[in-house]
N, C-alpha and C. Protein backbone atom coordinates (compact mmCIF):
# COMPACT_ATOMS: atom_id res chain seq x y z
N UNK A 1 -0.03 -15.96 -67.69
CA UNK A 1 1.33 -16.43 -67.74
C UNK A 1 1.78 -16.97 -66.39
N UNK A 2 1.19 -16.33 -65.47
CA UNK A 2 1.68 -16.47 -64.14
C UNK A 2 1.46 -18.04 -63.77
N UNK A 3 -0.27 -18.61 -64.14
CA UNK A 3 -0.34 -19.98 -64.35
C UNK A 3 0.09 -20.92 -64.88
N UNK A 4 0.81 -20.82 -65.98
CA UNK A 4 1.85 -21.77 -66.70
C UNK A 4 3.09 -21.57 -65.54
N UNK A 5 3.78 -20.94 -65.04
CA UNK A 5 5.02 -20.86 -64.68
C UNK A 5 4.38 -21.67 -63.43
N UNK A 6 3.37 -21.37 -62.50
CA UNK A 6 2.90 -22.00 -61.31
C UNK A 6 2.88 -23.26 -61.88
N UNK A 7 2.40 -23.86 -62.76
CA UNK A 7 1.76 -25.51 -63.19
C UNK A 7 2.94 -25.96 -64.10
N UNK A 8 4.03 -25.27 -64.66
CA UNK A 8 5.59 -25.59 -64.89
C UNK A 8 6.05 -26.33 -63.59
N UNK A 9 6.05 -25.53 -62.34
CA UNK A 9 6.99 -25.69 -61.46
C UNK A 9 6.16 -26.78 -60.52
N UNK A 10 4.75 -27.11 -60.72
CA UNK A 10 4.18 -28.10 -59.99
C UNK A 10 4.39 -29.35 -60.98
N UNK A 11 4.61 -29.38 -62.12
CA UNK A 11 4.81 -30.70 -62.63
C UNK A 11 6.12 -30.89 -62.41
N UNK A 12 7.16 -29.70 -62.47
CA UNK A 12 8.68 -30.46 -62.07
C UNK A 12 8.62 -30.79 -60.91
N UNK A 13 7.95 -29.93 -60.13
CA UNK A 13 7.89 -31.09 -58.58
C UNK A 13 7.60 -32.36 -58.37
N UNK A 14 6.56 -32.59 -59.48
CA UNK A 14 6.06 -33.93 -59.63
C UNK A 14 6.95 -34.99 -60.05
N UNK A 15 7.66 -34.40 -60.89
CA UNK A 15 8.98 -35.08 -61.68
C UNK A 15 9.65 -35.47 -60.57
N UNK A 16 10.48 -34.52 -59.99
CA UNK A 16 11.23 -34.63 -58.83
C UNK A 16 11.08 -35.45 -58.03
N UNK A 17 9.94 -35.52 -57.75
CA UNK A 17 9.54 -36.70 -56.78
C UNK A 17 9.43 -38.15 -57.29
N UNK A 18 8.82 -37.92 -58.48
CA UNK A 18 8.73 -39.42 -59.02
C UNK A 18 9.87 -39.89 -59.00
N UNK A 19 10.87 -39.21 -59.87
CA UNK A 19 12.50 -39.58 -60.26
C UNK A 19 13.23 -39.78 -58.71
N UNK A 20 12.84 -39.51 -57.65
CA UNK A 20 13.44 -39.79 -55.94
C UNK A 20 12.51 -41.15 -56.11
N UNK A 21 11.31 -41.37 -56.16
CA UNK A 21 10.98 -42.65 -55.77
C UNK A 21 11.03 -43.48 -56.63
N UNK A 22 11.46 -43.56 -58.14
CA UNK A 22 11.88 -44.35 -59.06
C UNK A 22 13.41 -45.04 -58.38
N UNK A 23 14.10 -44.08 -58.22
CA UNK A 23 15.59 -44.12 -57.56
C UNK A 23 15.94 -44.82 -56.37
N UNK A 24 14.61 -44.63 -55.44
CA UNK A 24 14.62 -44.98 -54.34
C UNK A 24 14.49 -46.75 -54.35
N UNK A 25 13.21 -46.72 -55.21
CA UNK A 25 12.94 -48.27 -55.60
C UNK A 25 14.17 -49.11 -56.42
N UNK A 26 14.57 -48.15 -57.34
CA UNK A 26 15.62 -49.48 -57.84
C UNK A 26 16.93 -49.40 -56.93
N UNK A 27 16.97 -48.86 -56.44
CA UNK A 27 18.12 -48.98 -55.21
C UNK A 27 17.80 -50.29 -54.38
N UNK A 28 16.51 -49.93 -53.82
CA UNK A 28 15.89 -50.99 -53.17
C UNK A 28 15.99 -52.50 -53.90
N UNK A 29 15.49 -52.25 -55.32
CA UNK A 29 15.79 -53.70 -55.92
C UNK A 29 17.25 -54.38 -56.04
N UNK A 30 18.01 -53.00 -56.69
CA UNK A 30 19.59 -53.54 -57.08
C UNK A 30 19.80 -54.34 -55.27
N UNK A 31 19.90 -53.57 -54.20
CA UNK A 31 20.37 -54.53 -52.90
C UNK A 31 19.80 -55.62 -52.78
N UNK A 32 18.46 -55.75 -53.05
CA UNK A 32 17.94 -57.42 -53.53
C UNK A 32 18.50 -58.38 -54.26
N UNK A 33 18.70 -57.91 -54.58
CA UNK A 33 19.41 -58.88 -56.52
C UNK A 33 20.96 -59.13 -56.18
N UNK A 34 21.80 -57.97 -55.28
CA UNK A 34 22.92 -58.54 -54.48
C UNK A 34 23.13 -59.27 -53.62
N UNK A 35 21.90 -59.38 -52.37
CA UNK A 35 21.64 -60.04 -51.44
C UNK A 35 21.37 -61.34 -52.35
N UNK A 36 20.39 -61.39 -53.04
CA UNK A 36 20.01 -62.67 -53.77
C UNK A 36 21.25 -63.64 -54.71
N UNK A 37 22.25 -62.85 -55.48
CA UNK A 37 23.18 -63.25 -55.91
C UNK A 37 23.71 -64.06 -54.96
N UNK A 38 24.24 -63.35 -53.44
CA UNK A 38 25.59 -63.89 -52.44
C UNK A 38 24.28 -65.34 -51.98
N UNK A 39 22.90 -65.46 -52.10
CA UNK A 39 22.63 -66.55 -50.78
C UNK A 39 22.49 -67.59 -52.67
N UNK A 40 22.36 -67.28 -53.67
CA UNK A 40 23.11 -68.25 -54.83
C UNK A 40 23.56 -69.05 -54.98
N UNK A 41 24.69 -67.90 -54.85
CA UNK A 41 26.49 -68.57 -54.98
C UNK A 41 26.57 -69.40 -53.82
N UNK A 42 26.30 -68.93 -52.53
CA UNK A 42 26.21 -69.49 -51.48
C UNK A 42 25.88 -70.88 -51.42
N UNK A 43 24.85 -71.13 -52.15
CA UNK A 43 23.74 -72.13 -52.06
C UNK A 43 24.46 -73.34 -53.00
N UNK A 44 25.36 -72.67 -54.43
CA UNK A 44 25.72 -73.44 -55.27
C UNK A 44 27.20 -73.94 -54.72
N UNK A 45 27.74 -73.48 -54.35
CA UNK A 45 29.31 -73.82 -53.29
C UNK A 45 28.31 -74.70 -52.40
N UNK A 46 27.36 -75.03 -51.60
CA UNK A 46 27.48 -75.95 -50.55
C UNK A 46 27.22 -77.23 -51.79
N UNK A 47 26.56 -77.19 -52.28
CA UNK A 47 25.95 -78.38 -53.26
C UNK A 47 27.14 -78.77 -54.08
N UNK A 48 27.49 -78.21 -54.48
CA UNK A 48 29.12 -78.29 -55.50
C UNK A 48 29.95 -79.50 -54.23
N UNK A 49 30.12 -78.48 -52.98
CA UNK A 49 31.02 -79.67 -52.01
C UNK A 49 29.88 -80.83 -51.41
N UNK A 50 29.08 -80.42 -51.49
CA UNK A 50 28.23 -82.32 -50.79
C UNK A 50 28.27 -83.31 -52.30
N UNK A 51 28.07 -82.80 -53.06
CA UNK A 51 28.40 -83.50 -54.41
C UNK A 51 29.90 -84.82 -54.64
N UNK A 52 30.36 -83.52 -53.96
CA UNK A 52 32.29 -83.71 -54.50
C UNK A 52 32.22 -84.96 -53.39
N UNK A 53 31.59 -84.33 -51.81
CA UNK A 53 31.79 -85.42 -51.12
C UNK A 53 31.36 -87.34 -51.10
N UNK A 54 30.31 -86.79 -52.27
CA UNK A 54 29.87 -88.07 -52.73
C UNK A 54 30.27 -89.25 -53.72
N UNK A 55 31.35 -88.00 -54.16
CA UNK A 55 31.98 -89.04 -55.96
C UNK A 55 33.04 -90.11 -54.73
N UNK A 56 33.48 -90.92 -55.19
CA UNK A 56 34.28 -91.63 -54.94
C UNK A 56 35.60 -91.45 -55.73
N UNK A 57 36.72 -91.13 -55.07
CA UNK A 57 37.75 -90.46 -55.25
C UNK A 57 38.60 -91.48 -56.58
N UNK A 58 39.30 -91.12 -57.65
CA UNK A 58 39.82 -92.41 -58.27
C UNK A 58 41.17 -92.07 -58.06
N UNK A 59 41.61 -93.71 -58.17
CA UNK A 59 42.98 -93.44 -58.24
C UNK A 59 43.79 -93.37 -59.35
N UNK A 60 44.71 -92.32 -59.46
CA UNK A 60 45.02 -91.85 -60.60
C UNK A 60 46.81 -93.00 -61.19
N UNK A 61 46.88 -93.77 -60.29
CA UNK A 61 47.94 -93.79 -60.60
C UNK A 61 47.99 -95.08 -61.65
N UNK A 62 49.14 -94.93 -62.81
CA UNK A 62 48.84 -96.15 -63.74
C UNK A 62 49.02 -97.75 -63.28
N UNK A 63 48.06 -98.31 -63.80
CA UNK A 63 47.56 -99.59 -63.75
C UNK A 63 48.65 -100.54 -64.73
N UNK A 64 48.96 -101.47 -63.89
CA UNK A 64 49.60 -102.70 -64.54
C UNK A 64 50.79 -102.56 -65.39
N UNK A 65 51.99 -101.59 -64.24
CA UNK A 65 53.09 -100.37 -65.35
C UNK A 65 53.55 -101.76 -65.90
N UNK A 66 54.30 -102.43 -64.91
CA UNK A 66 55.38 -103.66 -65.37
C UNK A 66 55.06 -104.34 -66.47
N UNK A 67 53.65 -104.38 -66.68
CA UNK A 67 53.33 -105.23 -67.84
C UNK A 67 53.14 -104.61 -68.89
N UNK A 68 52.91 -103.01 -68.47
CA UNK A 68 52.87 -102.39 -69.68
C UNK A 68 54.55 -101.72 -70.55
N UNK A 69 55.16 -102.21 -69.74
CA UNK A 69 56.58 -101.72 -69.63
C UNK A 69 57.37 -103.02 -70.38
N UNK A 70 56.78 -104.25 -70.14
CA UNK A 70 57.14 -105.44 -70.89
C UNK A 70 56.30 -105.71 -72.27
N UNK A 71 55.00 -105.10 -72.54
CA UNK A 71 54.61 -105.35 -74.00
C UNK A 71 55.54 -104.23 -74.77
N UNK A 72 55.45 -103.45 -74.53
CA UNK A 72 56.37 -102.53 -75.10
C UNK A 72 57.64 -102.53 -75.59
N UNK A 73 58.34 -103.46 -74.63
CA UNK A 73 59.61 -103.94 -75.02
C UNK A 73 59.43 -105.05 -76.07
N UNK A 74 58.44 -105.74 -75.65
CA UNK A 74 57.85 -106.92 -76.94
C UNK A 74 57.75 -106.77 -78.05
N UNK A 75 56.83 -105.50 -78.22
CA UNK A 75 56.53 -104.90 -79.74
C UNK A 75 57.36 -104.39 -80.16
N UNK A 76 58.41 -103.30 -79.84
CA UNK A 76 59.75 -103.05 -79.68
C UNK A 76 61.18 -104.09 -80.57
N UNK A 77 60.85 -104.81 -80.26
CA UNK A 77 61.98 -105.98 -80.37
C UNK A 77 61.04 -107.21 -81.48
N UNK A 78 59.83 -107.25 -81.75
CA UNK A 78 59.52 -107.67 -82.43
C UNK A 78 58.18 -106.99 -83.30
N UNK A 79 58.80 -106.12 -83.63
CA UNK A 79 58.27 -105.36 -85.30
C UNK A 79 57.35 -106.08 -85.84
N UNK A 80 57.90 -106.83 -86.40
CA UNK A 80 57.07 -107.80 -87.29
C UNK A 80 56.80 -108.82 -87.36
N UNK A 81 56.72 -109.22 -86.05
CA UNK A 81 56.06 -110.49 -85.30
C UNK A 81 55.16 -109.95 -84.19
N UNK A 82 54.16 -108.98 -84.01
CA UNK A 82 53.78 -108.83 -82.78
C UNK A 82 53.05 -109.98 -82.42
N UNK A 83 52.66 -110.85 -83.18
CA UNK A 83 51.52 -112.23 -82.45
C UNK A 83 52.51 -112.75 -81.28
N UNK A 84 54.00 -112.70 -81.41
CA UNK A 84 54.61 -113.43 -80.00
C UNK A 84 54.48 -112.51 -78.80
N UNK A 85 53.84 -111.53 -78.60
CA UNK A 85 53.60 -110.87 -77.29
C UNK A 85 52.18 -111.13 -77.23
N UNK A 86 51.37 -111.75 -77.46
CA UNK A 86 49.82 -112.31 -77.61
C UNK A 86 49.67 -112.19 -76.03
N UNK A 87 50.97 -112.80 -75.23
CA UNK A 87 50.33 -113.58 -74.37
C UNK A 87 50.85 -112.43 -73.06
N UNK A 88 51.67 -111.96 -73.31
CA UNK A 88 52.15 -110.66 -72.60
C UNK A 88 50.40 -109.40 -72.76
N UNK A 89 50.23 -109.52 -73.68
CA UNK A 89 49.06 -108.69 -74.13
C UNK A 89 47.63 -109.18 -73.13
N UNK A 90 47.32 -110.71 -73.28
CA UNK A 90 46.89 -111.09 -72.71
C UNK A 90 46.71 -111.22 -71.04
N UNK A 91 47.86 -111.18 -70.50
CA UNK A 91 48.10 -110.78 -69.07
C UNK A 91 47.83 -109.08 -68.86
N UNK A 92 48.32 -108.53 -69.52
CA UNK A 92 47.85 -107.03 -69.17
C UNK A 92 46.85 -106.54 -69.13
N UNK A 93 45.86 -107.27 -70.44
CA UNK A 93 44.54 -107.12 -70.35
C UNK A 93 43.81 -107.74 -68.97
N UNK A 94 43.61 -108.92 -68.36
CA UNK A 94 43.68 -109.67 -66.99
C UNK A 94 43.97 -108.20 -65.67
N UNK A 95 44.76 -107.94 -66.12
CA UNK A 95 45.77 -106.87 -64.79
C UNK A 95 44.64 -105.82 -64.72
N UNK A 96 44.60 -105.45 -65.86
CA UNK A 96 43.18 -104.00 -65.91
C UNK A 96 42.30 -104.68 -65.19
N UNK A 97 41.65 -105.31 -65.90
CA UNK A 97 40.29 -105.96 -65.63
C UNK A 97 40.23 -106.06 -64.63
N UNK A 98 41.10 -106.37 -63.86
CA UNK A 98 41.58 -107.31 -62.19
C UNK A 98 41.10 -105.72 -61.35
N UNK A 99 42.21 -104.87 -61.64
CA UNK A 99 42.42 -103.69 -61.40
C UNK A 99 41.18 -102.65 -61.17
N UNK A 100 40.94 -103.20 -62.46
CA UNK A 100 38.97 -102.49 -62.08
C UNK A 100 38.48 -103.00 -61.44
N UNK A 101 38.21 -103.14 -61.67
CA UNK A 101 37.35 -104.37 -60.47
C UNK A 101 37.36 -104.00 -59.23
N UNK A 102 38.36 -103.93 -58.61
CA UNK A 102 39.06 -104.04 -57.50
C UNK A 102 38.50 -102.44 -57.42
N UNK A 103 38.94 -101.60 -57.95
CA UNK A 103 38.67 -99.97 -57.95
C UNK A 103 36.93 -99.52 -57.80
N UNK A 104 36.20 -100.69 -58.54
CA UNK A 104 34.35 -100.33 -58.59
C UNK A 104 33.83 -101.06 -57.47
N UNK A 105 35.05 -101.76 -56.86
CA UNK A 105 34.17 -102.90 -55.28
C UNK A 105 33.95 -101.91 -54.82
């Protein structure tokens, strides 16, 4: 009996120890995998801003208001004639186009 209780208490030692260096190791890994996360994120924030620095900024503001401010009144006032703003239509279309253009030089 005395040998079972001796070779009981040498395998929980064994345990013991394994379960410290199981513990020990994934400790060791989890601070890896944190360290590795922050140089990541790190890595994806610089690329994110050299990116950004590369787009060419647009300008947001609307294109060709006056003319779009005069078909409107056109169609507006003529319901059921829109063919007489053809040419109002026609200039606004010109204004974009122009507008782009000017924005992709």
């Amino acid at each position: 009996m005395d040998a079972w209780v001796k070779l009981l208490e040498k395998k929980e030692e064994e345990l013991k120890h394994l379960d410290d260096f199981y513990e020990q190791q994934l400790s060791h890994i989890e601070k890896k995998n944190v360290d590795l996360y922050k140089l990541t994120l790190e890595q994806f924030h610089e690329a994110a801003d050299k990116a950004e620095s590369h787009i060419k900024k647009r300008n947001s503001d609307p294109l060709c208001m006056r003319l779009q401010n005069e078909i409107s009144r056109c169609y507006q006032r003529n319901k059921s004639e829109t063919l007489k703003c053809a040419d109002l239509a026609k200039d606004y279309i010109q204004c974009v186009k122009a507008s782009q253009k000017v924005a992709y030089d």
